[in-house]
C-alpha atoms as a PDB file:
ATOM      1  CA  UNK A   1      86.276-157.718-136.890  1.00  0.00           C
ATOM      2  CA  UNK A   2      89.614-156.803-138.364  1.00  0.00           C
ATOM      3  CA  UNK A   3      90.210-152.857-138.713  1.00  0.00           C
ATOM      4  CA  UNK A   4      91.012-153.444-142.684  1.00  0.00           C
ATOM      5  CA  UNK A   5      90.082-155.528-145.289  1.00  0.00           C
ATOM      6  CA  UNK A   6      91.933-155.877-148.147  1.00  0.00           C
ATOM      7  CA  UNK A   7      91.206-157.015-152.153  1.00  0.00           C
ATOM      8  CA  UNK A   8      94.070-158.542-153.661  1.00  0.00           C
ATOM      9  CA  UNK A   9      93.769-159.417-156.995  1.00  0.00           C
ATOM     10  CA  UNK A  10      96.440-163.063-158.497  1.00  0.00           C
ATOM     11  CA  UNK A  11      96.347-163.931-154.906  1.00  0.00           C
ATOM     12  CA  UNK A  12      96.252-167.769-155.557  1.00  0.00           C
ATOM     13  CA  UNK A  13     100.146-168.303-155.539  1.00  0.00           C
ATOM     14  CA  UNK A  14     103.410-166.524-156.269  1.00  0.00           C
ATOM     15  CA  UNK A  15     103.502-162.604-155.373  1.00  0.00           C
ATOM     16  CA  UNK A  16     100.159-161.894-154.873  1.00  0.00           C
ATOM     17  CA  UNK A  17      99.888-164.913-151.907  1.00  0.00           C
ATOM     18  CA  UNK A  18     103.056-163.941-150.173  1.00  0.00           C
ATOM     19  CA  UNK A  19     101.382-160.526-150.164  1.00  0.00           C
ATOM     20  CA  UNK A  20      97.543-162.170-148.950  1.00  0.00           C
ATOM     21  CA  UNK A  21      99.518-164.260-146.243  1.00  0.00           C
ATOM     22  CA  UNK A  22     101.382-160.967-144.360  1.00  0.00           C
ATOM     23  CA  UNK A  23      98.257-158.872-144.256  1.00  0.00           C
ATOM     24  CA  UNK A  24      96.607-162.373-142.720  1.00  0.00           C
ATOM     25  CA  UNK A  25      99.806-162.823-140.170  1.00  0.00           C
ATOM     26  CA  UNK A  26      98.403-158.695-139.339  1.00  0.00           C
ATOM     27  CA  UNK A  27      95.233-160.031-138.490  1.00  0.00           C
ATOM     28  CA  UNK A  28      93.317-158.181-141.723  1.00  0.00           C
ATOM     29  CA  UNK A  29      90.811-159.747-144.025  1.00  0.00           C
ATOM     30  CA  UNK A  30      92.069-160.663-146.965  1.00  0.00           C
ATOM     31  CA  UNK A  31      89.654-161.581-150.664  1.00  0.00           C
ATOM     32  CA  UNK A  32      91.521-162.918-153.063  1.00  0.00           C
ATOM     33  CA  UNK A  33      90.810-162.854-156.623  1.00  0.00           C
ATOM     34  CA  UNK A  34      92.267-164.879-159.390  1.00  0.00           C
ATOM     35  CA  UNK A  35      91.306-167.438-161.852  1.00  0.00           C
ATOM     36  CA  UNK A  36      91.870-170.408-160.192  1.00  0.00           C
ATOM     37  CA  UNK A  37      91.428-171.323-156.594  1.00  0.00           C
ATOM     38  CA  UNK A  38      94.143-171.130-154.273  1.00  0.00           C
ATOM     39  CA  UNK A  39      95.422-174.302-152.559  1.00  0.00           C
ATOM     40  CA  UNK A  40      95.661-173.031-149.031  1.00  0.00           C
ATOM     41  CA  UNK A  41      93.032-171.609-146.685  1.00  0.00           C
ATOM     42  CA  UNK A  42      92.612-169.359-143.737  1.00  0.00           C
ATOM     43  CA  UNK A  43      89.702-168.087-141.784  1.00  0.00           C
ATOM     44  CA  UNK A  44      90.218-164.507-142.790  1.00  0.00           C
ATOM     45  CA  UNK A  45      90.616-165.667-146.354  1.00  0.00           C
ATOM     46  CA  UNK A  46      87.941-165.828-149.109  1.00  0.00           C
ATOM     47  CA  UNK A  47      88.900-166.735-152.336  1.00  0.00           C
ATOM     48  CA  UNK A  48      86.665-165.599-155.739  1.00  0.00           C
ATOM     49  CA  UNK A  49      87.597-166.966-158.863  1.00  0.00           C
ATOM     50  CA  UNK A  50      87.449-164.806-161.477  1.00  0.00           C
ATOM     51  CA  UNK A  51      88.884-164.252-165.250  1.00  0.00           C
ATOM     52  CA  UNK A  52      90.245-160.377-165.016  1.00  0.00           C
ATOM     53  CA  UNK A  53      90.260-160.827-168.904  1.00  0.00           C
ATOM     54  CA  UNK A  54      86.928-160.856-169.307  1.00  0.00           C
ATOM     55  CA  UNK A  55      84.891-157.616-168.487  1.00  0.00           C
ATOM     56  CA  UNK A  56      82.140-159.146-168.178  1.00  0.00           C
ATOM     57  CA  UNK A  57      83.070-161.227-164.864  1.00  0.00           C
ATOM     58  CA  UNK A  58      85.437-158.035-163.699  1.00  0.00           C
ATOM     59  CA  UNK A  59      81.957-155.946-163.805  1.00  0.00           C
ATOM     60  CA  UNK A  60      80.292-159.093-162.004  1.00  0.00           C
ATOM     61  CA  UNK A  61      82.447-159.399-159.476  1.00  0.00           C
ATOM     62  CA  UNK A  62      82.886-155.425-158.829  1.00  0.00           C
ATOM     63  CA  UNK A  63      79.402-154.959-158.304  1.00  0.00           C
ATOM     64  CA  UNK A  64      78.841-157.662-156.050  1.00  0.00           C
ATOM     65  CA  UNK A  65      82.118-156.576-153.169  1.00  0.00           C
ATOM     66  CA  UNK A  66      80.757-152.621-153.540  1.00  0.00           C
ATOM     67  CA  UNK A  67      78.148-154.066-151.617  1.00  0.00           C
ATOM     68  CA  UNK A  68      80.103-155.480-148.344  1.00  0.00           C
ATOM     69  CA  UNK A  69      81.664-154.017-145.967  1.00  0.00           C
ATOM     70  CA  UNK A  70      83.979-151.197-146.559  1.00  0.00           C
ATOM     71  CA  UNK A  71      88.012-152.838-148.401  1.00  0.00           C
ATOM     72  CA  UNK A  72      90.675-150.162-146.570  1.00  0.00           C
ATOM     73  CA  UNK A  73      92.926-152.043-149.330  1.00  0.00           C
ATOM     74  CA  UNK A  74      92.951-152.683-153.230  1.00  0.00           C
ATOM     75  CA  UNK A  75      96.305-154.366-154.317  1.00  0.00           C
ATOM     76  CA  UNK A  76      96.685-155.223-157.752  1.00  0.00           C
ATOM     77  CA  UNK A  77      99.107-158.041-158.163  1.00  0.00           C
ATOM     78  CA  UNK A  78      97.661-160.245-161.331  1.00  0.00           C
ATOM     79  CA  UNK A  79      99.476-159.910-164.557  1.00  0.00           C
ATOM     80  CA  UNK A  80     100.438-161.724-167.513  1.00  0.00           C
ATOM     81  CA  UNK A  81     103.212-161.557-170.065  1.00  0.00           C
ATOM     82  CA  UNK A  82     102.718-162.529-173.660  1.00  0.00           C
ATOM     83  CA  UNK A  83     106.214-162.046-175.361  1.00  0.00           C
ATOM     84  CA  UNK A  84     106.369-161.157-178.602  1.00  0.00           C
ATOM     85  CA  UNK A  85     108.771-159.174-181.457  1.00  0.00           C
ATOM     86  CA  UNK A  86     107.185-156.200-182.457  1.00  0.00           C
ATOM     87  CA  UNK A  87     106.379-157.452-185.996  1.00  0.00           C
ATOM     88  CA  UNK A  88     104.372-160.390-184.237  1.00  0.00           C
ATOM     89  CA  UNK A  89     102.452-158.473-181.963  1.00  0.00           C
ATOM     90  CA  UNK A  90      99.066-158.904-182.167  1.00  0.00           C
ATOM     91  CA  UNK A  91      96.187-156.325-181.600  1.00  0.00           C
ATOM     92  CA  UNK A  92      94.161-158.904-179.179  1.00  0.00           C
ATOM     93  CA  UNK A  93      97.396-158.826-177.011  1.00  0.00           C
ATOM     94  CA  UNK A  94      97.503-155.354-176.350  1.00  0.00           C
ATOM     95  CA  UNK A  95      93.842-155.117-175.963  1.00  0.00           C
ATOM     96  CA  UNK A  96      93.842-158.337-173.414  1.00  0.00           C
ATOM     97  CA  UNK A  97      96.358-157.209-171.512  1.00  0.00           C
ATOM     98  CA  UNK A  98      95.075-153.388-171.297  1.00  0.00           C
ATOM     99  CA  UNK A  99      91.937-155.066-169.823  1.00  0.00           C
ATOM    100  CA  UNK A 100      93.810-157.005-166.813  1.00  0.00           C
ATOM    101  CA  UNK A 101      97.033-154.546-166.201  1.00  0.00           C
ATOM    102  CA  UNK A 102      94.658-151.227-166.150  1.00  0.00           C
ATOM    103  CA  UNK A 103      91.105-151.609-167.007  1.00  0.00           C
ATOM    104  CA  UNK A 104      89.872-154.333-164.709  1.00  0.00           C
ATOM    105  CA  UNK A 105      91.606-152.662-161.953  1.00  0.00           C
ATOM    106  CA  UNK A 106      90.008-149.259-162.739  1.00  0.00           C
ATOM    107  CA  UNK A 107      86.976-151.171-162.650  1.00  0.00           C
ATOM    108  CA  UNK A 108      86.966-152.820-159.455  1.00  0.00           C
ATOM    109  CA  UNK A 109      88.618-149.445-157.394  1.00  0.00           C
ATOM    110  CA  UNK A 110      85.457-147.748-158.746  1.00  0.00           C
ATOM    111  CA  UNK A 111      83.239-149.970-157.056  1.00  0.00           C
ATOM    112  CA  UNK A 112      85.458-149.630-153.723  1.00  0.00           C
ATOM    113  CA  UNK A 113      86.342-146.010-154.102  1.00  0.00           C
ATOM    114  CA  UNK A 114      82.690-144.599-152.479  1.00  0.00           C
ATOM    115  CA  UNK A 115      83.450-146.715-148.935  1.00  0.00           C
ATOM    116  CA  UNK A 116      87.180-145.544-148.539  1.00  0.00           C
ATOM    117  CA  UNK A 117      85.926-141.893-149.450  1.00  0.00           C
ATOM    118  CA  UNK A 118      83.261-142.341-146.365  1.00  0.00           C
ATOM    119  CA  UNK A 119      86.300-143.676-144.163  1.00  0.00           C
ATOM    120  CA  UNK A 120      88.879-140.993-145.351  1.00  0.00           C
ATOM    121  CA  UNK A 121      91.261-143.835-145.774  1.00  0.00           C
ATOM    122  CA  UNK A 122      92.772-146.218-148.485  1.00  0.00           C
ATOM    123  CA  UNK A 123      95.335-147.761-149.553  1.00  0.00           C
ATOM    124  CA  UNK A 124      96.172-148.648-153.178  1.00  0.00           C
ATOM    125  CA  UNK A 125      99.047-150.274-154.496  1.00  0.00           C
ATOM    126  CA  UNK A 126      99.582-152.223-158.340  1.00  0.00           C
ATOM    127  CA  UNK A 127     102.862-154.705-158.820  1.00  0.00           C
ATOM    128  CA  UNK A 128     103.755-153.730-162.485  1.00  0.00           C
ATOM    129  CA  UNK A 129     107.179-154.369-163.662  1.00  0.00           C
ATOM    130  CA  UNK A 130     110.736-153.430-164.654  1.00  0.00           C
ATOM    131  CA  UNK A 131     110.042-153.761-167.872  1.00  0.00           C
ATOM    132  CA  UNK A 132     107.993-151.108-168.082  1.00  0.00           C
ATOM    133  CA  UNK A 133     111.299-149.194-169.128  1.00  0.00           C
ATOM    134  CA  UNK A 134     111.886-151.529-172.235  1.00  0.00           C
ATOM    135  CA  UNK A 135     112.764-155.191-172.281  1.00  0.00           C
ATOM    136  CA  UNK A 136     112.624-157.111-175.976  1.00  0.00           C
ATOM    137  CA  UNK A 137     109.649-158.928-176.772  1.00  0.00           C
ATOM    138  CA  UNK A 138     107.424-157.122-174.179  1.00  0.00           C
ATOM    139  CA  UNK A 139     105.557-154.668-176.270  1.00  0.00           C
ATOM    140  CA  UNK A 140     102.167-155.126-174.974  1.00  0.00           C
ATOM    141  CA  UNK A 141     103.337-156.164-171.504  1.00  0.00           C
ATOM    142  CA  UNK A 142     105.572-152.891-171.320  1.00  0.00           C
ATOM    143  CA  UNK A 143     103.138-150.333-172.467  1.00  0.00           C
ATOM    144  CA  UNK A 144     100.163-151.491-170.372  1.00  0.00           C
ATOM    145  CA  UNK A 145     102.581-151.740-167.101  1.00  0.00           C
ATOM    146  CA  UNK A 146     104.002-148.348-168.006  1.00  0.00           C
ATOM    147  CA  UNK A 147     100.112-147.036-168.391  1.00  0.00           C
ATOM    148  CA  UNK A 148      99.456-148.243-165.247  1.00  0.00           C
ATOM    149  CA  UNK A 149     102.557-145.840-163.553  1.00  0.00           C
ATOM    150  CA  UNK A 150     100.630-143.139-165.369  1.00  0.00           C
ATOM    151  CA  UNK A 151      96.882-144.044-163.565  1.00  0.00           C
ATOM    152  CA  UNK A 152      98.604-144.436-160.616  1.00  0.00           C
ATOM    153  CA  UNK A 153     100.099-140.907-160.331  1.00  0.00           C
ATOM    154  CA  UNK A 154      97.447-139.506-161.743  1.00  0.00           C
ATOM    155  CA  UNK A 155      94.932-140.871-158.794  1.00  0.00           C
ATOM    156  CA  UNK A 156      97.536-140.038-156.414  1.00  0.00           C
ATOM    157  CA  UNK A 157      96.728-136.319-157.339  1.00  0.00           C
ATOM    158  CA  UNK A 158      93.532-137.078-157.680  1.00  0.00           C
ATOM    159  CA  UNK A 159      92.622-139.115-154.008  1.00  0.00           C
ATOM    160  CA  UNK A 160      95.153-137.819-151.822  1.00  0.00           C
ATOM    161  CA  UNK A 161      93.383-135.103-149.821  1.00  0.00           C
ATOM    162  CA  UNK A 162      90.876-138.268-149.161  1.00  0.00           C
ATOM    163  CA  UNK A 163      93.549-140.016-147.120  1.00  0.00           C
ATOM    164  CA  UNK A 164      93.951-142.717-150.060  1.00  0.00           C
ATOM    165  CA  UNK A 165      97.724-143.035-151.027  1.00  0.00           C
ATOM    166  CA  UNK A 166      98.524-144.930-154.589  1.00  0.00           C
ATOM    167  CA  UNK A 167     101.609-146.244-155.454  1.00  0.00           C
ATOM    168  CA  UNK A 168     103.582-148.641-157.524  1.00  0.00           C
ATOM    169  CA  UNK A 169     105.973-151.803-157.008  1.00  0.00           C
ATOM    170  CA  UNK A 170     107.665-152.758-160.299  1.00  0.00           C
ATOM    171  CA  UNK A 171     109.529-155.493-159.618  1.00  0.00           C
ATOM    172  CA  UNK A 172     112.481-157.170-161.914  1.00  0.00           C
ATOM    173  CA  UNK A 173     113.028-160.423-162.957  1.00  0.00           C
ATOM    174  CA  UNK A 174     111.718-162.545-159.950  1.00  0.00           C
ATOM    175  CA  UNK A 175     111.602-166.309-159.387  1.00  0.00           C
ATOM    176  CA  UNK A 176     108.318-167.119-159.963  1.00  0.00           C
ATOM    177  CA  UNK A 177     105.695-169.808-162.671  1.00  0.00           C
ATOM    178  CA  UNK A 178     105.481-166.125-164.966  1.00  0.00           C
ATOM    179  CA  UNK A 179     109.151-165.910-164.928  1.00  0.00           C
ATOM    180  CA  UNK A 180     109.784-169.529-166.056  1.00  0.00           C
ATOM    181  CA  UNK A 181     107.203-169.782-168.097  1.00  0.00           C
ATOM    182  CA  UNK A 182     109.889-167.482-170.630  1.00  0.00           C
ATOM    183  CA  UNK A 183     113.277-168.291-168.626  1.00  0.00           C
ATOM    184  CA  UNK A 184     113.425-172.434-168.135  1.00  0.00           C
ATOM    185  CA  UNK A 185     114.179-172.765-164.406  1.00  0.00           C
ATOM    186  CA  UNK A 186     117.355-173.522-163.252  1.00  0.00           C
ATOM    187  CA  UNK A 187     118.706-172.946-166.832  1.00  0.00           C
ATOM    188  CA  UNK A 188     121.788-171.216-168.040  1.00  0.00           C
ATOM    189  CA  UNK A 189     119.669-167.975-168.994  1.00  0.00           C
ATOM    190  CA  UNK A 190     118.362-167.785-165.556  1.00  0.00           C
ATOM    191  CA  UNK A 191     122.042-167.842-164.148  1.00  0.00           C
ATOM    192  CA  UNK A 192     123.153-165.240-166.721  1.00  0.00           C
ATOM    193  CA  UNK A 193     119.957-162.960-165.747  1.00  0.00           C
ATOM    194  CA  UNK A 194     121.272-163.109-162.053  1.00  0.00           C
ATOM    195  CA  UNK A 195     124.898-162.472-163.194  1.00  0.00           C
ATOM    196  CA  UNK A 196     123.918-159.088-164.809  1.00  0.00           C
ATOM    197  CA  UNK A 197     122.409-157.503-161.827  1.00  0.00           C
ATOM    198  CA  UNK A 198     123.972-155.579-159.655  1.00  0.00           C
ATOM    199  CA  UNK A 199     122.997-157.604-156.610  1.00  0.00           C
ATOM    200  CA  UNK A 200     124.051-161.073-158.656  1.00  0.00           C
ATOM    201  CA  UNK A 201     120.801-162.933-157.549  1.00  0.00           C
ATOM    202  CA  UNK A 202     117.279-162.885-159.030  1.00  0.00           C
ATOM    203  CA  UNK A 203     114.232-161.977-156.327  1.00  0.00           C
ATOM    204  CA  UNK A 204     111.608-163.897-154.596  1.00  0.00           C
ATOM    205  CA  UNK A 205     107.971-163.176-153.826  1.00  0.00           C
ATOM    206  CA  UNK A 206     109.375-162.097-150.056  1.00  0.00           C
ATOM    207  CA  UNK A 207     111.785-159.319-151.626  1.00  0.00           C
ATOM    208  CA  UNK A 208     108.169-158.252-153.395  1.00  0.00           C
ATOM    209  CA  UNK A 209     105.771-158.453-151.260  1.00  0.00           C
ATOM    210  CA  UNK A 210     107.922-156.440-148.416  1.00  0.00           C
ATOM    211  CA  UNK A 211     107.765-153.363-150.774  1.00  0.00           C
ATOM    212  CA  UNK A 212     104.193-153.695-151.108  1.00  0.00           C
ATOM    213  CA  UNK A 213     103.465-154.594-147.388  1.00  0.00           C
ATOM    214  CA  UNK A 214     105.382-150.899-146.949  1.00  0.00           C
ATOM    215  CA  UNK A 215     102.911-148.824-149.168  1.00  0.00           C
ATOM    216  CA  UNK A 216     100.156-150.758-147.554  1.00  0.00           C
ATOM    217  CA  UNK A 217     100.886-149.909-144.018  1.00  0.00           C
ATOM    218  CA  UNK A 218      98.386-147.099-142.337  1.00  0.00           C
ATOM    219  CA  UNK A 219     101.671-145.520-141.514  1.00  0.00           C
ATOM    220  CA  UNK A 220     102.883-144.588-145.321  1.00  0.00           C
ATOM    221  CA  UNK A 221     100.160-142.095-145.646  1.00  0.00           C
ATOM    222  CA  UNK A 222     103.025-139.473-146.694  1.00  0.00           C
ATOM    223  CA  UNK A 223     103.953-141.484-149.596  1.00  0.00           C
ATOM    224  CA  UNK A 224     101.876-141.191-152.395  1.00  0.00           C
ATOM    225  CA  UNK A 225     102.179-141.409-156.415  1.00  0.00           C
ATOM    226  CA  UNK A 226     105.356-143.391-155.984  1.00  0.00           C
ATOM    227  CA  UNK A 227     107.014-145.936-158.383  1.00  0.00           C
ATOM    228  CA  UNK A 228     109.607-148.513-156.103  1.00  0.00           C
ATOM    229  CA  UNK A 229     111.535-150.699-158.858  1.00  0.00           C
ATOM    230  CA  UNK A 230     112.312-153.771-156.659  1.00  0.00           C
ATOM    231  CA  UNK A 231     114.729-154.910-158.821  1.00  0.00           C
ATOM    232  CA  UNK A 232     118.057-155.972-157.579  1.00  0.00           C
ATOM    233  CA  UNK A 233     119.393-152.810-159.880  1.00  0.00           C
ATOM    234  CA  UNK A 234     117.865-154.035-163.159  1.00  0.00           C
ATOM    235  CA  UNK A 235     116.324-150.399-163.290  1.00  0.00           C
ATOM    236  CA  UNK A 236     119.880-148.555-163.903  1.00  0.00           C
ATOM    237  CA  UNK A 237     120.454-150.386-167.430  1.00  0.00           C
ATOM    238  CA  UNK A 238     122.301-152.769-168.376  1.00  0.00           C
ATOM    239  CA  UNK A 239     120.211-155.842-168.287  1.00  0.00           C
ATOM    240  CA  UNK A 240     119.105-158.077-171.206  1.00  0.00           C
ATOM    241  CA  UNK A 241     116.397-160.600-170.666  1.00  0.00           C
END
């Protein structure tokens, strides 16, 4: 049996199963939760879909993996982006994505918490965003990734002297279907996103994934309450989506 077992939550494709696939390669157990099923398999792997919009199915599924084995790991990868100018914001879209960026995740630690308390170790770690500092059109997605670097540092405080770190990977503009789903792929825009930052190249899933595979490690129990903006230098201004 592996030594950890790990919940990652969008873990069908993009970030979230370039993240699934290293704790695999560690020899960890790895559930995956998104909304569709993923189209690759692996022993270790078990794959629950679920809609982390709807509370209902969030509470469902919660209840159901407080009663397995003990998760060592909660990584909170899913997220959505709805753009919108601030005059065309609507209320459902800040309530929506409240419920997947912070609520369903506060949900589902809650039923995981009690087992990593018993084993006096845990790691938790969220993928939120750049944009969390400001980016047009990105009201709801901003404020509910910039809540979430709030909960986090707040259970840092809270779950540290438990041996359960919590920390933050806010990545910028990375190649992936939520990026060009807004930014048409291979498009001038995407070239002129690259341009502005200071590395001149937009990230992958790998550049991602390797921050979060660092908080996750048993070894980065001294870092706690952190927010890592993997973002080629989008973070010091500058850049215009």
């Amino acid at each position: 049996m592996s030594a950890y077992t790990a919940l990652v939550t969008g873990a069908s494709s993009g970030i979230g199963e370039e993240i699934a696939k290293r704790m695999l390669a560690k020899g960890w157990r790895v559930v995956g939760l998104s909304r569709r099923r993923p189209d690759w398999t692996h022993a270790r792997f078990e794959a629950i879909p679920v809609d982390l919009l709807d509370e209902t199915q969030v509470r469902a599924v919660a209840t159901e993996l407080s009663t397995r084995e003990a998760f060592s790991h909660v990584v909170h990868n899913a997220g959505l982006v709805w753009p919108n100018l601030v005059e065309d914001v609507k209320p459902e879209e800040v309530a929506g994505l409240t419920m997947l960026h912070i609520t369903a995740p506060l949900m589902l630690t809650q039923a995981l918490l009690p087992r990593m308390r018993e084993a006096g170790f845990g790691r938790i770690v969220f993928v939120t965003s750049r944009a969390a500092m400001g980016v047009p059109t990105r009201s709801a997605y901003a404020a509910t990734k910039a809540g979430v670097h709030g909960m986090a540092r707040t259970w840092a405080l809270e779950l540290g002297p438990e041996g359960i770190t919590v920390n933050v990977v806010a990545p910028g503009p990375v190649l992936t279907d939520n990026f060009w789903g807004i930014v048409p792929q291979g498009s001038e825009r995407e070239a002129k996103i690259a341009a502005q930052l200071p590395v001149r190249r937009l990230g992958t899933v790998e550049d991602v994934a390797h921050a979060v595979e660092f908080f996750a490690a048993p070894e980065a129990g001294f870092v706690t309450g952190q927010v890592l903006f993997v973002c080629g230098g989008g973070s010091l201004g500058g850049l215009s989506l």
